[in-house]
Protein backbone atom coordinates (compact mmCIF):
# COMPACT_ATOMS: atom_id res chain seq x y z
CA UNK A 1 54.86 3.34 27.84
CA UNK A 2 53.37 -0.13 27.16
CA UNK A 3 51.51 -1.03 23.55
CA UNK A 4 49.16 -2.89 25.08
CA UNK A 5 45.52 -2.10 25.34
CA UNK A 6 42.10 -3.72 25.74
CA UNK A 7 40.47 -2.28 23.24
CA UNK A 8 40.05 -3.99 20.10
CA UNK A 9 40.64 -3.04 16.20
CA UNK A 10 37.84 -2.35 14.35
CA UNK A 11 37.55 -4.29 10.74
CA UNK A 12 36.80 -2.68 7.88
CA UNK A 13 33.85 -4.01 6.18
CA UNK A 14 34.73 -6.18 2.92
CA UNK A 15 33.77 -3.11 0.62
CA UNK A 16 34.37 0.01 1.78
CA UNK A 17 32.27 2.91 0.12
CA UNK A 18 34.89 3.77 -2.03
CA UNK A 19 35.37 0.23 -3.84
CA UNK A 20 31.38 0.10 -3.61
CA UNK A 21 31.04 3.24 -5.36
CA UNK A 22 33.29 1.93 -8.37
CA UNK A 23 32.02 -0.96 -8.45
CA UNK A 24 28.11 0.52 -9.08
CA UNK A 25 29.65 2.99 -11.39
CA UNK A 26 31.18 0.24 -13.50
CA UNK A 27 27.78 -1.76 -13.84
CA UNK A 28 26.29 1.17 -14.66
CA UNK A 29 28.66 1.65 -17.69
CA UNK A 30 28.59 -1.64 -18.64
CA UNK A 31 25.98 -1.97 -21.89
CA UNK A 32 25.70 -5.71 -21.20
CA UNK A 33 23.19 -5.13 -18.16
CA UNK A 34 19.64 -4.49 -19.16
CA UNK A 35 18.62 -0.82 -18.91
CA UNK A 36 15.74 -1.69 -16.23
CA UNK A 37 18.82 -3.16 -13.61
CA UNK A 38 21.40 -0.01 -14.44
CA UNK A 39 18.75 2.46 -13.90
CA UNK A 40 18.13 0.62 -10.12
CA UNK A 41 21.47 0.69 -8.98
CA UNK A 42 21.86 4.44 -10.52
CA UNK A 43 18.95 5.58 -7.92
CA UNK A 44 20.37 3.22 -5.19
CA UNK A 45 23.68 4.97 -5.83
CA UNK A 46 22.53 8.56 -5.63
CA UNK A 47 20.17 7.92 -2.70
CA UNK A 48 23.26 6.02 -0.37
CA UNK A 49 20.35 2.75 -0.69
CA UNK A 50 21.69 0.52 2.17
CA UNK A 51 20.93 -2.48 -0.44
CA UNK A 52 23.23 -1.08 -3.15
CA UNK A 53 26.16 -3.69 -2.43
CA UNK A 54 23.56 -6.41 -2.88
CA UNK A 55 22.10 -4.88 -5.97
CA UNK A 56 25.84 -4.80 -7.46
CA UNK A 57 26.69 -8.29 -6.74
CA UNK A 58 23.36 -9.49 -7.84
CA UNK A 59 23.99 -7.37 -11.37
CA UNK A 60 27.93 -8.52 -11.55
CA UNK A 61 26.65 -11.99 -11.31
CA UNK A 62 24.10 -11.91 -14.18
CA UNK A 63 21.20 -11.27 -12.33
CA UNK A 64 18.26 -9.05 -13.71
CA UNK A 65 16.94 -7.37 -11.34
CA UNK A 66 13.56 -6.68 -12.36
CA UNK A 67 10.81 -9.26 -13.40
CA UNK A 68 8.16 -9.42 -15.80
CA UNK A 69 5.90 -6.84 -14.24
CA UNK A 70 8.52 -4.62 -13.81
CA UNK A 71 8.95 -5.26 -10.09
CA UNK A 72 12.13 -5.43 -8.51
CA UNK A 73 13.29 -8.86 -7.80
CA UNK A 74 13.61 -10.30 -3.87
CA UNK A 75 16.17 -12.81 -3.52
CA UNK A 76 16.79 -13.22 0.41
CA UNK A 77 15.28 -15.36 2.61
CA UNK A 78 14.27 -12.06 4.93
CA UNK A 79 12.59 -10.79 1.56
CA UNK A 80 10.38 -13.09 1.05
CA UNK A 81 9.59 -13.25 4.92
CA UNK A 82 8.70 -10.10 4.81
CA UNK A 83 6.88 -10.08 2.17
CA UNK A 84 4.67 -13.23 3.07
CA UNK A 85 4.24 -11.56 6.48
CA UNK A 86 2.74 -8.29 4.85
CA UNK A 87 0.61 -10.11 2.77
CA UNK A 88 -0.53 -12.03 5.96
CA UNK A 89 -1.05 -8.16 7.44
CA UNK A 90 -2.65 -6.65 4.34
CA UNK A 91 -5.63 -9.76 3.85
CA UNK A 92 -8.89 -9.45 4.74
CA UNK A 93 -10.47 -12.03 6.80
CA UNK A 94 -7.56 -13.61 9.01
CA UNK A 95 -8.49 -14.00 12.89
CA UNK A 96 -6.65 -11.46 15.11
CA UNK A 97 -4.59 -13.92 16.28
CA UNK A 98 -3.56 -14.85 13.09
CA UNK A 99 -2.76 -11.28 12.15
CA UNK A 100 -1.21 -10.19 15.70
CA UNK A 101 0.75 -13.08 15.08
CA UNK A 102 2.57 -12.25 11.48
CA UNK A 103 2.58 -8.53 13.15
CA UNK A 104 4.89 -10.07 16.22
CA UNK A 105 6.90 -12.16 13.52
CA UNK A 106 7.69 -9.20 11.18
CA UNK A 107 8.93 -6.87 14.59
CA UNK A 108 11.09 -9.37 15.32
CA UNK A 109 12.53 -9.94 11.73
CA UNK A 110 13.15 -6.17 11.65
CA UNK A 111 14.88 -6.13 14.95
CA UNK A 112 17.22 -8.55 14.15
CA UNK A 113 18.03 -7.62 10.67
CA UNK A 114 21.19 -6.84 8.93
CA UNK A 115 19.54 -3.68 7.19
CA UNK A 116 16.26 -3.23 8.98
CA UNK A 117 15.00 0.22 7.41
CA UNK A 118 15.58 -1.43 4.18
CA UNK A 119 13.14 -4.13 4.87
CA UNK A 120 10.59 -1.85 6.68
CA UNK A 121 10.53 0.35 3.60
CA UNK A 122 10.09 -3.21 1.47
CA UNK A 123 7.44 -3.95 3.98
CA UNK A 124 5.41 -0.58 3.62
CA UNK A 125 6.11 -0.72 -0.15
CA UNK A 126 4.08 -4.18 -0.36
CA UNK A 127 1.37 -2.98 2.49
CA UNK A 128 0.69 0.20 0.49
CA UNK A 129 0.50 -1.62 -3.04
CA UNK A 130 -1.42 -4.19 -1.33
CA UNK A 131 -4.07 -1.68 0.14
CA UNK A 132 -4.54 0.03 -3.06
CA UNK A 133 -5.10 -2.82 -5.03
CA UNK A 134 -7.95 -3.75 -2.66
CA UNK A 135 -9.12 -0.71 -1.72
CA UNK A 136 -8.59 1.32 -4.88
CA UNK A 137 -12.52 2.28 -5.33
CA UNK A 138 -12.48 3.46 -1.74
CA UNK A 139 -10.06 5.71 -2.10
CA UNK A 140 -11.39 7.09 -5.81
CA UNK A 141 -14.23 7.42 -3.27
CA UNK A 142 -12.85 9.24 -1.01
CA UNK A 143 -11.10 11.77 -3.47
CA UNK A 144 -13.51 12.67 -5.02
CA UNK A 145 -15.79 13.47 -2.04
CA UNK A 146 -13.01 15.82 -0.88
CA UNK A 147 -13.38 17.49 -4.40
CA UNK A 148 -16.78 17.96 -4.35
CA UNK A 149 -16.24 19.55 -0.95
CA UNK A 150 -13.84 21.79 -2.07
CA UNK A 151 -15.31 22.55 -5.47
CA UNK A 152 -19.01 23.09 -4.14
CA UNK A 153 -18.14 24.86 -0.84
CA UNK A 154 -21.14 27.01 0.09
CA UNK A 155 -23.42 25.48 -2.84
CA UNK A 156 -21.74 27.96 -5.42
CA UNK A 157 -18.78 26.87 -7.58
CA UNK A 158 -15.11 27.57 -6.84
CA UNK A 159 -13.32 29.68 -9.33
């Protein structure tokens, strides 16, 4: 029987989950990281967060990973694409074109990502914040006109 065959060996990535696991769990012990960056990569461990490998190299090297506001801090190239494309989105004003255009962009930056839900979820995070910030009396608005609604069903209070 011969040894040869057409199919080819796999690699194993450069940290398996294993090593990456260790790896978090010795940044997290380690009292030299600020509190703010330990507590991220604690959640990214528990949660399987596709970023967590990045978020332990970035703390390893030195890196906070939180800024002044308390945001977390982007570092790739794709992270700041995205995030200038949903701010292109989320803007008021912009032609369609303009708009459909960032929109065709930020698909296509998705598709050919490394770790695409990570970046859609980074993408929603900053459309969301981005809405509320300039919409936040219209949905106090809103809220509250489902409360009446609720509250003052039939013109006689709720108990």
């Amino acid at each position: 029987m011969a040894n040869h065959s057409s199919a080819t060996v796999r690699e194993t990535p450069h940290v398996d989950q294993t090593t990456l696991k260790r790896r978090a769990q010795s940044v997290l012990n380690d009292r030299s990281i600020d509190a703010q960056s330990r507590a991220i990569i604690r959640y990214a461990l528990e949660t399987n967060d596709p970023w967590l490998a990045e978020l332990v190299r970035r703390a390893d090297a030195g890196e906070t990973l939180v800024d002044e506001g308390g945001f977390l801090k982007t570092c790739s190239t794709a992270e700041e694409k995205i995030a200038a494309l949903a701010e292109i989105l989320c803007r008021g004003g912009d032609e369609a074109g303009t708009t459909s255009a960032a929109l065709l962009v930020l698909m296509s930056t998705l598709e050919n990502a490394s770790h695409p839900k990570a970046l859609a979820n980074l993408a929603k995070h900053i459309a969301f914040t981005r809405c509320g910030e300039s919409n936040l009396n219209g949905m106090v608005e809103a809220q509250v006109a489902v409360f009446e609604s609720e509250l003052l069903a039939d013109d006689t209070l709720v108990a």
